[in-house]
N, C-alpha and C. Protein backbone atom coordinates (compact mmCIF):
# COMPACT_ATOMS: atom_id res chain seq x y z
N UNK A 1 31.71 -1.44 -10.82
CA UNK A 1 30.58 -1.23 -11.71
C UNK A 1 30.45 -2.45 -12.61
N UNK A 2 29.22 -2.83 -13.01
CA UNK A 2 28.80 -3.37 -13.71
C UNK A 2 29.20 -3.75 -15.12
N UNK A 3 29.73 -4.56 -15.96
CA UNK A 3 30.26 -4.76 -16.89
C UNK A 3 29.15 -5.57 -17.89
N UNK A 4 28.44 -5.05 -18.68
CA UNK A 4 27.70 -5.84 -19.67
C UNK A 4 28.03 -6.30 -21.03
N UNK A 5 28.00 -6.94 -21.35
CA UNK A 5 29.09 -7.49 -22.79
C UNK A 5 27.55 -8.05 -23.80
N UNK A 6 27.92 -6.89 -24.93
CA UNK A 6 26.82 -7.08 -25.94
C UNK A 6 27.71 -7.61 -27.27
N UNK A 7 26.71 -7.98 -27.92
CA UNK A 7 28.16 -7.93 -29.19
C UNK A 7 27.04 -6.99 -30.30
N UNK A 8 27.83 -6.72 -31.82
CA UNK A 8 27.10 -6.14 -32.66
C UNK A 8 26.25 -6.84 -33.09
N UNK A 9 24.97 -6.70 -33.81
CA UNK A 9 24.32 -5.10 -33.71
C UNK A 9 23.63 -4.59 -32.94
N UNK A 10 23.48 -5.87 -31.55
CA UNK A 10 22.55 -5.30 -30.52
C UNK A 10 23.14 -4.14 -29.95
N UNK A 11 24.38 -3.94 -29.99
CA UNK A 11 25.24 -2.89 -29.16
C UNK A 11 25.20 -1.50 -29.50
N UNK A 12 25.21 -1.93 -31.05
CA UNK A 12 24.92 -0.31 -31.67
C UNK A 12 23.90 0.16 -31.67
N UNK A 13 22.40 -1.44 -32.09
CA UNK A 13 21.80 -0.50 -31.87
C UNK A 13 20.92 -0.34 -30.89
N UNK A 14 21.41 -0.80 -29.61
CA UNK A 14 21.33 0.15 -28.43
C UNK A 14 21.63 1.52 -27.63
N UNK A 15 22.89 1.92 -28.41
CA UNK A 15 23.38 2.99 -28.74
C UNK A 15 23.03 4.27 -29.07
N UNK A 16 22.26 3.44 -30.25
CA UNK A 16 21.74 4.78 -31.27
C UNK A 16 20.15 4.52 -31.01
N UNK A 17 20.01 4.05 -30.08
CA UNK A 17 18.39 4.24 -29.60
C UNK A 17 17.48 3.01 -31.00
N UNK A 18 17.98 2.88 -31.33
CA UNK A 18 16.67 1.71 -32.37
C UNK A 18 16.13 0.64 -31.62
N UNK A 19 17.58 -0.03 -30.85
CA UNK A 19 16.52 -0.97 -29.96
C UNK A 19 16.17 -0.50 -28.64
N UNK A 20 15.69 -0.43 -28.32
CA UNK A 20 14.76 0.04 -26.75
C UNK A 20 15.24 -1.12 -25.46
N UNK A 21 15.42 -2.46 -25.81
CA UNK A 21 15.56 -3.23 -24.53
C UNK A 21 16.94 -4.21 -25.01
N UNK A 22 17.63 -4.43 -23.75
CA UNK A 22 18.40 -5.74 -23.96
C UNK A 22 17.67 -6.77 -23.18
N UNK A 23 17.71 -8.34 -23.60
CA UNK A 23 17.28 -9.18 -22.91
C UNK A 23 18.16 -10.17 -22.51
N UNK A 24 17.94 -10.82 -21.35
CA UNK A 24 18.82 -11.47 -20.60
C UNK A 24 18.13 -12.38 -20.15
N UNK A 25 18.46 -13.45 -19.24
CA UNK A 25 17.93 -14.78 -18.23
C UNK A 25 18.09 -13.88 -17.25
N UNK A 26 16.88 -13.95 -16.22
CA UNK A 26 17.40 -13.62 -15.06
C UNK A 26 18.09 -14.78 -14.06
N UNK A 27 19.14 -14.34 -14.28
CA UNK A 27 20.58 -15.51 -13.30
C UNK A 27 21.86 -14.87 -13.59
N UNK A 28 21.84 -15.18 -11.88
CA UNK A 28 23.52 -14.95 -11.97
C UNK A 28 23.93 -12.81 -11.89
N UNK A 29 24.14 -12.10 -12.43
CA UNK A 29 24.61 -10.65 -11.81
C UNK A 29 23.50 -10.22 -12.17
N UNK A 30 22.88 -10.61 -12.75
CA UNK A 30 21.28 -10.02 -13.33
C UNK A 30 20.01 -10.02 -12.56
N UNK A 31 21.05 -10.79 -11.42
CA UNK A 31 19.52 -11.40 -10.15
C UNK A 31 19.89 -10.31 -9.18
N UNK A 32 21.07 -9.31 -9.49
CA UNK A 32 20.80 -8.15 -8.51
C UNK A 32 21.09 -6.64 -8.89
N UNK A 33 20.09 -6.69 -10.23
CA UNK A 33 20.13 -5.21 -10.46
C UNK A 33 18.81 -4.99 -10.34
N UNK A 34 19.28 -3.25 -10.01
CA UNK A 34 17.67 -2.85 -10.20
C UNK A 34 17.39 -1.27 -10.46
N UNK A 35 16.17 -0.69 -10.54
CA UNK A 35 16.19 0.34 -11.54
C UNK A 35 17.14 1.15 -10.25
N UNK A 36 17.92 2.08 -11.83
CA UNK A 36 19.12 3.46 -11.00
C UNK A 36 20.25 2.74 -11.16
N UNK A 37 20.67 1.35 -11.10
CA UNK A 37 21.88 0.88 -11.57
C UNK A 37 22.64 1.59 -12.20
N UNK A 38 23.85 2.29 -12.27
CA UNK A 38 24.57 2.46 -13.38
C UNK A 38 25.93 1.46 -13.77
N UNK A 39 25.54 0.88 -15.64
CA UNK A 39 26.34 -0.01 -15.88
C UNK A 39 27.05 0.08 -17.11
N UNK A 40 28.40 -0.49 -17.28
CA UNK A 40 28.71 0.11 -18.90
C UNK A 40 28.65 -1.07 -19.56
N UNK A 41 28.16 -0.63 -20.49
CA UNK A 41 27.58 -1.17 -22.22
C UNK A 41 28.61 -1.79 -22.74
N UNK A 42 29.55 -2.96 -23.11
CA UNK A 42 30.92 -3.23 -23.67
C UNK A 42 30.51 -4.08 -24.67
N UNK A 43 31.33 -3.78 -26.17
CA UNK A 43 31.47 -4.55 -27.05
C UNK A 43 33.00 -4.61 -27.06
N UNK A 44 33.68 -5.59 -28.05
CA UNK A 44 34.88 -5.38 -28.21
C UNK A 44 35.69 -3.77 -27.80
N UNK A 45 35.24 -2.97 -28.67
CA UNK A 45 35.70 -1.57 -28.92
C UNK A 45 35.07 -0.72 -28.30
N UNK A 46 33.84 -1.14 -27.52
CA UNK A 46 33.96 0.65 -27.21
C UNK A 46 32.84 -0.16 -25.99
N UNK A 47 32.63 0.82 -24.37
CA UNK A 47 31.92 1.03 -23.53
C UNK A 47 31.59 1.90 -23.50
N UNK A 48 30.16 1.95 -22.97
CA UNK A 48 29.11 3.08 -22.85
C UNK A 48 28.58 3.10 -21.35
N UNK A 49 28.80 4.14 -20.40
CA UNK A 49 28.02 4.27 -19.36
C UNK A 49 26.27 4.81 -19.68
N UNK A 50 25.73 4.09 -19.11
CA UNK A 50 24.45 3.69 -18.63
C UNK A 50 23.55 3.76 -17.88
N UNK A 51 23.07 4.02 -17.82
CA UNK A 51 21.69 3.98 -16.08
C UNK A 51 20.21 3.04 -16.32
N UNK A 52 20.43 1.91 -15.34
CA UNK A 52 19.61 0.98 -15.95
C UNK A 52 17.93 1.74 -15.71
N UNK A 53 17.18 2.27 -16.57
CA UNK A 53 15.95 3.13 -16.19
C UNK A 53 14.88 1.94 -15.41
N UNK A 54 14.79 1.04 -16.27
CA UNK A 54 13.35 -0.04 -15.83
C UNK A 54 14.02 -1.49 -15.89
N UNK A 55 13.58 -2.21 -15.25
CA UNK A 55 13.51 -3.63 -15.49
C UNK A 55 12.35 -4.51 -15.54
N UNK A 56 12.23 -5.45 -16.28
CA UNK A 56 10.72 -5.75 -17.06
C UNK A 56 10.80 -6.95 -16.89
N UNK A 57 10.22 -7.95 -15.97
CA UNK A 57 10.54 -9.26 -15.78
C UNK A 57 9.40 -9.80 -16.15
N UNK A 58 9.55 -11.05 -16.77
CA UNK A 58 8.99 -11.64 -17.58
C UNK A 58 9.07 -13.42 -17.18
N UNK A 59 7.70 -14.11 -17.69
CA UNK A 59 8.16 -15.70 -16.92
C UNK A 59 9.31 -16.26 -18.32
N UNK A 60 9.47 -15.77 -19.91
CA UNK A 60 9.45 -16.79 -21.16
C UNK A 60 9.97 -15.25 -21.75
N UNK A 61 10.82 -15.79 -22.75
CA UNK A 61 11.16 -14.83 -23.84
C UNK A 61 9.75 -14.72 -24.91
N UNK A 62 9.11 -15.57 -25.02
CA UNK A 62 7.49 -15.33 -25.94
C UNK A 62 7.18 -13.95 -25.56
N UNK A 63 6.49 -14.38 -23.95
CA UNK A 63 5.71 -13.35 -22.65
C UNK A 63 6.26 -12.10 -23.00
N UNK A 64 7.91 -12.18 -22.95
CA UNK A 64 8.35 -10.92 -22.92
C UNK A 64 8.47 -10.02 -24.59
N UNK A 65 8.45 -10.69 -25.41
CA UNK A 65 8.53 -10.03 -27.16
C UNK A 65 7.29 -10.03 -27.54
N UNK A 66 5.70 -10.85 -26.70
CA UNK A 66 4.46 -10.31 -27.47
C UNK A 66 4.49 -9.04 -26.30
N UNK A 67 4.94 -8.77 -25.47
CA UNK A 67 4.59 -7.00 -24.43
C UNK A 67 5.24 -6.24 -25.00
N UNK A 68 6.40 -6.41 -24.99
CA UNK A 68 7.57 -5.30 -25.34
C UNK A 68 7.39 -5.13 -26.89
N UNK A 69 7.01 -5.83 -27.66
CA UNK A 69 7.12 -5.70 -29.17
C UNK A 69 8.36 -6.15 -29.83
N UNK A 70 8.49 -7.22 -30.58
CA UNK A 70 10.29 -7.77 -31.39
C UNK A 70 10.21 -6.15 -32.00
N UNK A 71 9.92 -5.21 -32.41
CA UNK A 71 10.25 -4.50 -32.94
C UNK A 71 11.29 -3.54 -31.99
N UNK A 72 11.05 -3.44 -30.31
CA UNK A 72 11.67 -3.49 -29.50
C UNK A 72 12.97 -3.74 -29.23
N UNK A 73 12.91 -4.91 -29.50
CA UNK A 73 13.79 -5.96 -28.53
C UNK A 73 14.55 -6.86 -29.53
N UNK A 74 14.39 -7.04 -30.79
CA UNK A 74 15.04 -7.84 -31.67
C UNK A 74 14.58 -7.18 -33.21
N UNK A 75 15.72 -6.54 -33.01
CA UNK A 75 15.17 -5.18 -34.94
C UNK A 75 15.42 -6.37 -35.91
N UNK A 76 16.54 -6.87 -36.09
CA UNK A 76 16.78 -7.50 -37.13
C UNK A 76 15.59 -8.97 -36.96
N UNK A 77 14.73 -9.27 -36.28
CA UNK A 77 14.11 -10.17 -36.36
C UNK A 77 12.75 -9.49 -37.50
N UNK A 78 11.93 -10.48 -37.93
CA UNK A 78 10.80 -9.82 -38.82
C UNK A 78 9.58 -10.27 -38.49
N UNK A 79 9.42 -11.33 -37.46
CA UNK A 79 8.44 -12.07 -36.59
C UNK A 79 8.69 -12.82 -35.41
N UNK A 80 7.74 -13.39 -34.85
CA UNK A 80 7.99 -14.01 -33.44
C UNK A 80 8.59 -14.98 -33.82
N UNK A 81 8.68 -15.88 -34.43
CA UNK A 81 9.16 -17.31 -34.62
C UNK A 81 10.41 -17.25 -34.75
N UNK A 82 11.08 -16.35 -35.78
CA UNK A 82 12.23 -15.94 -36.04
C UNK A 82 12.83 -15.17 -34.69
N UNK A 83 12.40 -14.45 -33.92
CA UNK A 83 12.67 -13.94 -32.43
C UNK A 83 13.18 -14.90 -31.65
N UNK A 84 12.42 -16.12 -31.79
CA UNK A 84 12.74 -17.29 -30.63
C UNK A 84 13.81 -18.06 -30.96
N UNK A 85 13.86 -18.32 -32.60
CA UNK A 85 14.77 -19.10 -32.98
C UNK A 85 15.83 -18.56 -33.04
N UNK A 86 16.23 -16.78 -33.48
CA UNK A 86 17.14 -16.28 -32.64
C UNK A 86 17.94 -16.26 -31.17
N UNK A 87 16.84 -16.41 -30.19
CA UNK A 87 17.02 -16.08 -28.69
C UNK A 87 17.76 -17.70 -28.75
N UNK A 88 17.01 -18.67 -29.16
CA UNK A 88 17.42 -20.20 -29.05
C UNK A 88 18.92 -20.45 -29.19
N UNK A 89 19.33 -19.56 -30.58
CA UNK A 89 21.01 -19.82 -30.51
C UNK A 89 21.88 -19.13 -29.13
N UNK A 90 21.01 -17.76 -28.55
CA UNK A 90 21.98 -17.50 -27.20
C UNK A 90 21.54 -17.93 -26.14
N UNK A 91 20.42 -18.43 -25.75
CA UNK A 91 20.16 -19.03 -24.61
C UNK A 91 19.84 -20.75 -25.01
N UNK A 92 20.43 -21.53 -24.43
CA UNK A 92 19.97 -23.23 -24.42
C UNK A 92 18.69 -23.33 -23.86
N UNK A 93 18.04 -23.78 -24.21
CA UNK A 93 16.47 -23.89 -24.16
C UNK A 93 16.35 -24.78 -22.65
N UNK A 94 16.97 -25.63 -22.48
CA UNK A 94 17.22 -26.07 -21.00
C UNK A 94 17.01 -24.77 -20.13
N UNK A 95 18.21 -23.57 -20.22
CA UNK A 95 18.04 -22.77 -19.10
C UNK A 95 16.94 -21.69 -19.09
N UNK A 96 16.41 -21.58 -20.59
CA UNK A 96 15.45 -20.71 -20.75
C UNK A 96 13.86 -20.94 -19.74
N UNK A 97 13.96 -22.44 -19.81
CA UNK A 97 12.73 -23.34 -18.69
C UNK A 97 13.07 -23.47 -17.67
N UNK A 98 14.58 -23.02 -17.01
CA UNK A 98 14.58 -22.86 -15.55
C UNK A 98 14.52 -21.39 -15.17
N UNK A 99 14.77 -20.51 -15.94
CA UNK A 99 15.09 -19.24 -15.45
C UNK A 99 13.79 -18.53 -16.07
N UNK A 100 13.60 -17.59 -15.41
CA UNK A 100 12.93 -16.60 -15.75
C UNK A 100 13.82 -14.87 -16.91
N UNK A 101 12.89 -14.44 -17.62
CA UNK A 101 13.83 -13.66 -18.15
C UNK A 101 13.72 -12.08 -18.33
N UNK A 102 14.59 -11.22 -18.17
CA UNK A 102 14.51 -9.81 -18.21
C UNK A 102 14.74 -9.16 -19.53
N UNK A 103 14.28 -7.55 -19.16
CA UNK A 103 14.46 -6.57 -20.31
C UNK A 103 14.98 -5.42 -19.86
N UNK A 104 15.96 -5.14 -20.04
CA UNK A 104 16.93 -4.01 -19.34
C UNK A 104 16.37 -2.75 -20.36
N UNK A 105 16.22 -1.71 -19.29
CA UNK A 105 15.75 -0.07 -20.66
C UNK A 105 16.95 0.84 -19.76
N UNK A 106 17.55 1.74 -20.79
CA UNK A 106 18.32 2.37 -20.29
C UNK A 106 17.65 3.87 -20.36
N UNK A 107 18.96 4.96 -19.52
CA UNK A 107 18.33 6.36 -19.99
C UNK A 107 19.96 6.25 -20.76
């Protein structure tokens, strides 16, 4: 099974339902899931089994936070700009322009 490694507070609050999507590059174990997956959720302390419900592919993290809504997909963000410049510290902007990128929804 699938091993996904979040760290806090996306983890919790994926958890507790506040955020609705995780986002990822699509590359690499991410280039072969698909909806019905079941995967567990890991932070340091604790895993959560999962069932991946939808996957939402997208060409740009922009594309994908003006559909989905940052309110979605990045709580602690308070606008788009701040969304990207977030996403910028976990993805290198190099791979963000080769890859295309996803939005994982769980049940």
């Amino acid at each position: 099974m699938l091993e996904i490694y979040i760290r806090n507070p996306a983890f919790k609050n994926i958890i507790s339902g506040a955020k609705k999507y995780e986002l990822r590059l699509l590359k690499g174990i991410f280039s072969n899931l698909t909806n019905g997956d079941k995967v567990l959720l890991c932070n340091k302390k604790y895993k959560v089994l999962k069932t991946i419900k939808k996957i939402y592919p997208f060409s740009n993290f922009t594309e994908l936070l003006s559909n989905l809504g940052l309110d979605n997909c990045l709580i602690n963000c308070d606008n788009m700009k701040q969304g990207i410049e977030y996403i910028n510290t976990i993805y290198n902007i190099n791979l963000q322009k080769r890859y295309s990128c996803i939005a994982l929804e769980f049940y």
